[in-house]
N, C-alpha and C. Protein backbone atom coordinates (compact mmCIF):
# COMPACT_ATOMS: atom_id res chain seq x y z
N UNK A 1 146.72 -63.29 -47.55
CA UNK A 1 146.48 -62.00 -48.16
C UNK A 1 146.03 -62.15 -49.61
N UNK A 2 146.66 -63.27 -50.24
CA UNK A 2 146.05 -63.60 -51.34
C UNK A 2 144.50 -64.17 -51.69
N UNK A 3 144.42 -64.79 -50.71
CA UNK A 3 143.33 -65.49 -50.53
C UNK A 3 142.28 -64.24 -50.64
N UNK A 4 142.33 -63.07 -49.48
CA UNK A 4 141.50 -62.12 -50.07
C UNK A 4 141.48 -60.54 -51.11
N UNK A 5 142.79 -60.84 -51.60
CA UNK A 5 142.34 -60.42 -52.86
C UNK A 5 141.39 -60.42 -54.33
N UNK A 6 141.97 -61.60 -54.28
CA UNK A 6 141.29 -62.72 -55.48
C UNK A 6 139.73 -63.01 -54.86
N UNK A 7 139.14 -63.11 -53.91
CA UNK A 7 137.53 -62.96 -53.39
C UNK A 7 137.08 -61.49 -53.85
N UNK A 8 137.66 -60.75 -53.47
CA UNK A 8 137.35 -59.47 -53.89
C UNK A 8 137.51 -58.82 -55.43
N UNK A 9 138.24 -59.59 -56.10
CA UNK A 9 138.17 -59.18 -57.32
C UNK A 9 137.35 -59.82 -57.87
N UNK A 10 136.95 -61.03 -57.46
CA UNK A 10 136.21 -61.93 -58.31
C UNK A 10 134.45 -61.32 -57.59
N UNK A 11 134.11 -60.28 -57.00
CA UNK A 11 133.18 -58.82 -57.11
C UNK A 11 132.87 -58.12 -58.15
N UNK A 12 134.27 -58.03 -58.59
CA UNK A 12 134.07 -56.71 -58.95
C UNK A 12 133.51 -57.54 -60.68
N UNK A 13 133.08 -56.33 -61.15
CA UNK A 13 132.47 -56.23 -62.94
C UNK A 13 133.44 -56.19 -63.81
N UNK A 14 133.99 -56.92 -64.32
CA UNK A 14 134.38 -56.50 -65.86
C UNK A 14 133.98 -55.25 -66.41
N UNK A 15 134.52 -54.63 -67.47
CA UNK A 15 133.91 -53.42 -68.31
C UNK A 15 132.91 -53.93 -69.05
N UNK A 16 132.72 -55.16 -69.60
CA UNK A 16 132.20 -55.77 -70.68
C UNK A 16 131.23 -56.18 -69.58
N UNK A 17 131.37 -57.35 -68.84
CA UNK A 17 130.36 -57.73 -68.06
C UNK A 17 129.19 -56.55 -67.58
N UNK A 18 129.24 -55.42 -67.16
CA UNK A 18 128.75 -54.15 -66.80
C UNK A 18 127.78 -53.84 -67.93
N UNK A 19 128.42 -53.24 -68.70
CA UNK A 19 127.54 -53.33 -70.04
C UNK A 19 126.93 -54.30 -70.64
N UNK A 20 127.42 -55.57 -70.27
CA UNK A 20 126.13 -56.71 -70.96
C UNK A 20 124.79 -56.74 -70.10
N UNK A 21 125.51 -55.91 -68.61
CA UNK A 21 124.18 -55.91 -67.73
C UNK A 21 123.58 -54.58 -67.87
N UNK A 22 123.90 -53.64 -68.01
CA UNK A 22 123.19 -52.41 -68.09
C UNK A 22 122.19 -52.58 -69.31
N UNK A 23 122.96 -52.95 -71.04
CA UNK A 23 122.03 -52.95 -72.05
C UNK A 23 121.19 -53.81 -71.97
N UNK A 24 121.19 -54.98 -70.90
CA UNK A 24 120.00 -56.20 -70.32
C UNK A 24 119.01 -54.50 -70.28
N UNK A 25 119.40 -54.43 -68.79
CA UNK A 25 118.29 -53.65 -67.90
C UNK A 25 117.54 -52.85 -68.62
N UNK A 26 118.16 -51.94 -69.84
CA UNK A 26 117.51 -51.38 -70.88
C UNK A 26 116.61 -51.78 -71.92
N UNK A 27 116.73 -52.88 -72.38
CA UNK A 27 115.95 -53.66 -72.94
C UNK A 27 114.89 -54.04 -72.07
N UNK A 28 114.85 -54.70 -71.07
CA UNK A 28 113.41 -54.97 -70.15
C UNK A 28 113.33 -53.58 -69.51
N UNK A 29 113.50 -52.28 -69.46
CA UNK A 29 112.86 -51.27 -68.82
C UNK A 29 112.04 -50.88 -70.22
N UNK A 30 112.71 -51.04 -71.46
CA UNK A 30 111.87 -50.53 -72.94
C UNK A 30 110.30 -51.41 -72.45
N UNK A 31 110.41 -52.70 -72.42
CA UNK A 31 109.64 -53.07 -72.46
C UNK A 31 108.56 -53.34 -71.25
N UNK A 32 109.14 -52.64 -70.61
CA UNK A 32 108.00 -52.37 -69.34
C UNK A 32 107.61 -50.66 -69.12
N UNK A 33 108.53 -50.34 -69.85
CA UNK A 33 107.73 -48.67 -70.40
C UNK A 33 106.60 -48.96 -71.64
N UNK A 34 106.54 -49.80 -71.78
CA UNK A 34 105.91 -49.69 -72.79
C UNK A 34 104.27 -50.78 -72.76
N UNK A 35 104.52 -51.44 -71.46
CA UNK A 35 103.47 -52.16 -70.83
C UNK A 35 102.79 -50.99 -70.23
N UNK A 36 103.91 -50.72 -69.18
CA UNK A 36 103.09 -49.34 -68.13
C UNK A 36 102.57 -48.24 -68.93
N UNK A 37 102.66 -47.76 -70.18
CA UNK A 37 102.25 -46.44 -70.94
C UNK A 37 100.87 -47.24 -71.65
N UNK A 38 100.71 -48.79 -71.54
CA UNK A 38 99.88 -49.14 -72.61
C UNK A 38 100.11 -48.81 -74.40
N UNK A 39 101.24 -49.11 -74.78
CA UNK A 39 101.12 -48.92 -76.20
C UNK A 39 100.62 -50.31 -76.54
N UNK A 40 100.27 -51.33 -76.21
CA UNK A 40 100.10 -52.42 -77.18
C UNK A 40 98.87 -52.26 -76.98
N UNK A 41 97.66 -51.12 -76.78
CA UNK A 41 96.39 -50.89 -76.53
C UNK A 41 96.07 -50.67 -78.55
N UNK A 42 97.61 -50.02 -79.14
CA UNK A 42 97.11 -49.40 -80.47
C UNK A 42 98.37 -50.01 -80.96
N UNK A 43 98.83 -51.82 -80.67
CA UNK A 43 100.08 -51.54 -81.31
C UNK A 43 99.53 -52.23 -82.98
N UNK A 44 100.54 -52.66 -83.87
CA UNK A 44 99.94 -52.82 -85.11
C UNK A 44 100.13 -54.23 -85.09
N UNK A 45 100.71 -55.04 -83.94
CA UNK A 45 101.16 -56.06 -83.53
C UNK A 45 99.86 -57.18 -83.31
N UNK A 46 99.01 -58.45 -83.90
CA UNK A 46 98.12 -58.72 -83.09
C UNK A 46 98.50 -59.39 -81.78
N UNK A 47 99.66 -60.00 -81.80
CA UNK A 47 100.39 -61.12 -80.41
C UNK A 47 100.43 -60.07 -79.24
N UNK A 48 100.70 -58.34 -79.85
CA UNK A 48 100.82 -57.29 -78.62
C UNK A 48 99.30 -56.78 -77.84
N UNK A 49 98.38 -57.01 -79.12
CA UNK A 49 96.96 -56.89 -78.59
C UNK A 49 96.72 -58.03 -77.41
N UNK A 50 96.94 -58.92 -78.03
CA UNK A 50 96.13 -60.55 -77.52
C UNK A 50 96.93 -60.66 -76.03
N UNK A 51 98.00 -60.63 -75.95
CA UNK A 51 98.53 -60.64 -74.90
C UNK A 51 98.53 -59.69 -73.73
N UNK A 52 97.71 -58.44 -74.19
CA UNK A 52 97.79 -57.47 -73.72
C UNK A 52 99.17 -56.74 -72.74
N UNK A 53 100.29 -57.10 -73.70
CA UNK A 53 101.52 -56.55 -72.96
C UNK A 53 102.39 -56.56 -74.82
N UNK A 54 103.53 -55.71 -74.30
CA UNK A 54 104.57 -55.69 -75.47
C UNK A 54 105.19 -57.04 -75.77
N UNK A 55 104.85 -57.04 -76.98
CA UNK A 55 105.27 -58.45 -77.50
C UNK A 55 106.40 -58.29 -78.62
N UNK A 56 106.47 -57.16 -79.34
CA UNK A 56 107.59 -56.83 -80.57
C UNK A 56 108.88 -56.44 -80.14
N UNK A 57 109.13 -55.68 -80.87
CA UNK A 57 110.26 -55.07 -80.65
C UNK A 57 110.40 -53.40 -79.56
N UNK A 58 110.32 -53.63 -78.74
CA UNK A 58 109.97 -52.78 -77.96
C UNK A 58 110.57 -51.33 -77.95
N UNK A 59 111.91 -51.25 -78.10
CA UNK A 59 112.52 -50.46 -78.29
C UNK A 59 112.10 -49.14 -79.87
N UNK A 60 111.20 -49.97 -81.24
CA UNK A 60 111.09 -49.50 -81.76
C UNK A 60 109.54 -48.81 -81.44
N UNK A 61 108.65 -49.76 -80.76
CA UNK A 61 107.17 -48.87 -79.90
C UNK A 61 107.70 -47.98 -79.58
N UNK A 62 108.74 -48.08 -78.20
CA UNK A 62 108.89 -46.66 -77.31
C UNK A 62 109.39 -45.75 -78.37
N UNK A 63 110.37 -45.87 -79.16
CA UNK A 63 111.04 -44.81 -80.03
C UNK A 63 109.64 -43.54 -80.76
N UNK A 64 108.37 -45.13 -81.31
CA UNK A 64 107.82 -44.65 -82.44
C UNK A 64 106.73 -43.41 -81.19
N UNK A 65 106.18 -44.29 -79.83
CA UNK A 65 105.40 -43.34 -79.48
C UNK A 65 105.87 -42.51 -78.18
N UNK A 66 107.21 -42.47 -77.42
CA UNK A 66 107.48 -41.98 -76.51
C UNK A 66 106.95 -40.35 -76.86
N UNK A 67 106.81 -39.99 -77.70
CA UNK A 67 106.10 -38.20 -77.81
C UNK A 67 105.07 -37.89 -77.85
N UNK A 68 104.16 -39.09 -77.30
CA UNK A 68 102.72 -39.26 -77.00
C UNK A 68 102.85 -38.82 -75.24
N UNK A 69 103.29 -39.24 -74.68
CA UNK A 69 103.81 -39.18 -73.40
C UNK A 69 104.48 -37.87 -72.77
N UNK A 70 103.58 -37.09 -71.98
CA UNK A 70 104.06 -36.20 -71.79
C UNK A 70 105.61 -36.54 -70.63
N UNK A 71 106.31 -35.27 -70.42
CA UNK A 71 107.64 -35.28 -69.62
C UNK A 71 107.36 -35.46 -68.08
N UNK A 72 105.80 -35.27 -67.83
CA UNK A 72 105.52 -35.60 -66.37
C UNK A 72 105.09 -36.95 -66.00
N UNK A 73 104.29 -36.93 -67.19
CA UNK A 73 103.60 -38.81 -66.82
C UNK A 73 104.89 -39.70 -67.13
N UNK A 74 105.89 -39.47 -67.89
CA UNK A 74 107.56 -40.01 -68.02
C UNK A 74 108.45 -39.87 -66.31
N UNK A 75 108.15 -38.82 -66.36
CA UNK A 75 108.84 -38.24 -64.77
C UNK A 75 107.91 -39.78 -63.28
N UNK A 76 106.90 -39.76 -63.68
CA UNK A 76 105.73 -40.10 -62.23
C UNK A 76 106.65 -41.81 -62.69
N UNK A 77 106.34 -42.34 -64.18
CA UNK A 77 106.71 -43.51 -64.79
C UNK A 77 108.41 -44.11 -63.72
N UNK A 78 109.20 -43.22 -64.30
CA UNK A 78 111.01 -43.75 -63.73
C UNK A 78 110.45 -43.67 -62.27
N UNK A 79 109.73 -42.51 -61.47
CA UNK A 79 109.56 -43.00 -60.05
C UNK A 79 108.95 -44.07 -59.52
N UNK A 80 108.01 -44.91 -60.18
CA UNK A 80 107.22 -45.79 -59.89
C UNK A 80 108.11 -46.91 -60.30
N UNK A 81 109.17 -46.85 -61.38
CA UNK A 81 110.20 -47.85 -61.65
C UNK A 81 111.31 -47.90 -60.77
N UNK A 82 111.78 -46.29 -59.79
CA UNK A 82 112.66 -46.39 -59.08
C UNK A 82 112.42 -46.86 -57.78
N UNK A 83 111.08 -46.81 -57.46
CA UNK A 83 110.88 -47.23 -55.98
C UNK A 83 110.50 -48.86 -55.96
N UNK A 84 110.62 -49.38 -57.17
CA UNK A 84 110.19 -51.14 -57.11
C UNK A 84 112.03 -51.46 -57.28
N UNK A 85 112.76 -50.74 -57.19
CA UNK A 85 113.98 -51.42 -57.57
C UNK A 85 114.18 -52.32 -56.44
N UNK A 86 114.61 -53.14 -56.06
CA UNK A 86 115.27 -54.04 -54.97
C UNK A 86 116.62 -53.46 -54.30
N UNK A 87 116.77 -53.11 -53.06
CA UNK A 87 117.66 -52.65 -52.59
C UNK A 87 118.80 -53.40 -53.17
N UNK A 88 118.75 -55.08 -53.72
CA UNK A 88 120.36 -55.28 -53.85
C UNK A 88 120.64 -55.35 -55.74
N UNK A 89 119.94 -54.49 -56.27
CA UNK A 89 120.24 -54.40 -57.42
C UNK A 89 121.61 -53.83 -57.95
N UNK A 90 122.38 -54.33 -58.70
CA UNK A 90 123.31 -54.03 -58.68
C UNK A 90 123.66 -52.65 -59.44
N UNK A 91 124.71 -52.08 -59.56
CA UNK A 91 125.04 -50.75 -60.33
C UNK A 91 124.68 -50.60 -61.46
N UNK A 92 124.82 -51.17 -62.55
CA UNK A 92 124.27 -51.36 -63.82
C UNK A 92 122.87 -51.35 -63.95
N UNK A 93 122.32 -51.92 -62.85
CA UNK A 93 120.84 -51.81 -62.98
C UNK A 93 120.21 -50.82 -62.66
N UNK A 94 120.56 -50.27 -61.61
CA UNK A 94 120.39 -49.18 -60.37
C UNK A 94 120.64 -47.67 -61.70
N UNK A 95 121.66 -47.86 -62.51
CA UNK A 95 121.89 -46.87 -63.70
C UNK A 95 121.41 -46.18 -64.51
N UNK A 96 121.11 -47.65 -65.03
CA UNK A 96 119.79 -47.47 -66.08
C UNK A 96 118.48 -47.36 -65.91
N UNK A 97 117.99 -47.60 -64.43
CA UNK A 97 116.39 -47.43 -64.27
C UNK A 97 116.43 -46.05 -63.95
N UNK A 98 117.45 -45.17 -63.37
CA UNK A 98 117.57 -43.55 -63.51
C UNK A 98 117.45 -42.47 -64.86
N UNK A 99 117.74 -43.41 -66.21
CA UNK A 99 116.79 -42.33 -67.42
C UNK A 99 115.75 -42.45 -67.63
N UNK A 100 115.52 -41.62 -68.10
CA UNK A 100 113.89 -41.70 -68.44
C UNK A 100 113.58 -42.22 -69.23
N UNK A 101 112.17 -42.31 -69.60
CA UNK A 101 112.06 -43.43 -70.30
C UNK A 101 112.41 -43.01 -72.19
N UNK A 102 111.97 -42.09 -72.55
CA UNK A 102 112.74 -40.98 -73.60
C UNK A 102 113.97 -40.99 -73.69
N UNK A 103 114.54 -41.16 -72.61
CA UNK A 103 116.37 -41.73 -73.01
C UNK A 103 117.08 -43.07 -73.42
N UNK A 104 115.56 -43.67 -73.35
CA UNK A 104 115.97 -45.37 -73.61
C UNK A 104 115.59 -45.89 -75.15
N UNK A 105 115.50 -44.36 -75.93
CA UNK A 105 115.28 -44.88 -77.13
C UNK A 105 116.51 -44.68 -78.07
């Protein structure tokens, strides 16, 4: 009986562990909102030009231009992020790809 307790706890998330994975998932959704919207088309970045993907600090792009972006092309954005999720993504991940992208700033 012990034997499957301890399997089953060693499942479950920490509080801390959870959140080191959720603020992961947030950080790479900043920066793939910010691929998919094309800001490094005008970023001030040249490594974000040249590479043609977000190369800075991503979180401060989405902040500076998420109000370029209307609430529908944001809306079409999280669906096109929610339907690539992988069925075995875990909770933390599954969490955070549900705000929008305006909530991840």
């Amino acid at each position: 009986m012990d034997a499957v307790l301890s399997k089953n706890a060693s499942k479950q998330l920490t509080p801390a562990r959870y959140v080191a994975r959720f603020n992961a998932e947030k950080a790479a959704l900043r920066r793939a909102y910010c691929n998919l919207f094309g800001f490094w088309r005008a970023c001030a970045l040249k490594r974000c030009r040249k590479e043609r993907a977000c190369s800075g600090d991503a979180g401060v792009c989405l902040a500076r231009r998420i109000n370029e972006v209307s609430r529908e092309i944001q809306w079409r954005a999280r669906q096109q992020v929610m339907r690539a999720t992988p069925a075995e993504a875990g909770a933390p991940e599954r969490t955070a790809r549900e705000f929008l992208p305006g909530a991840l700033v």
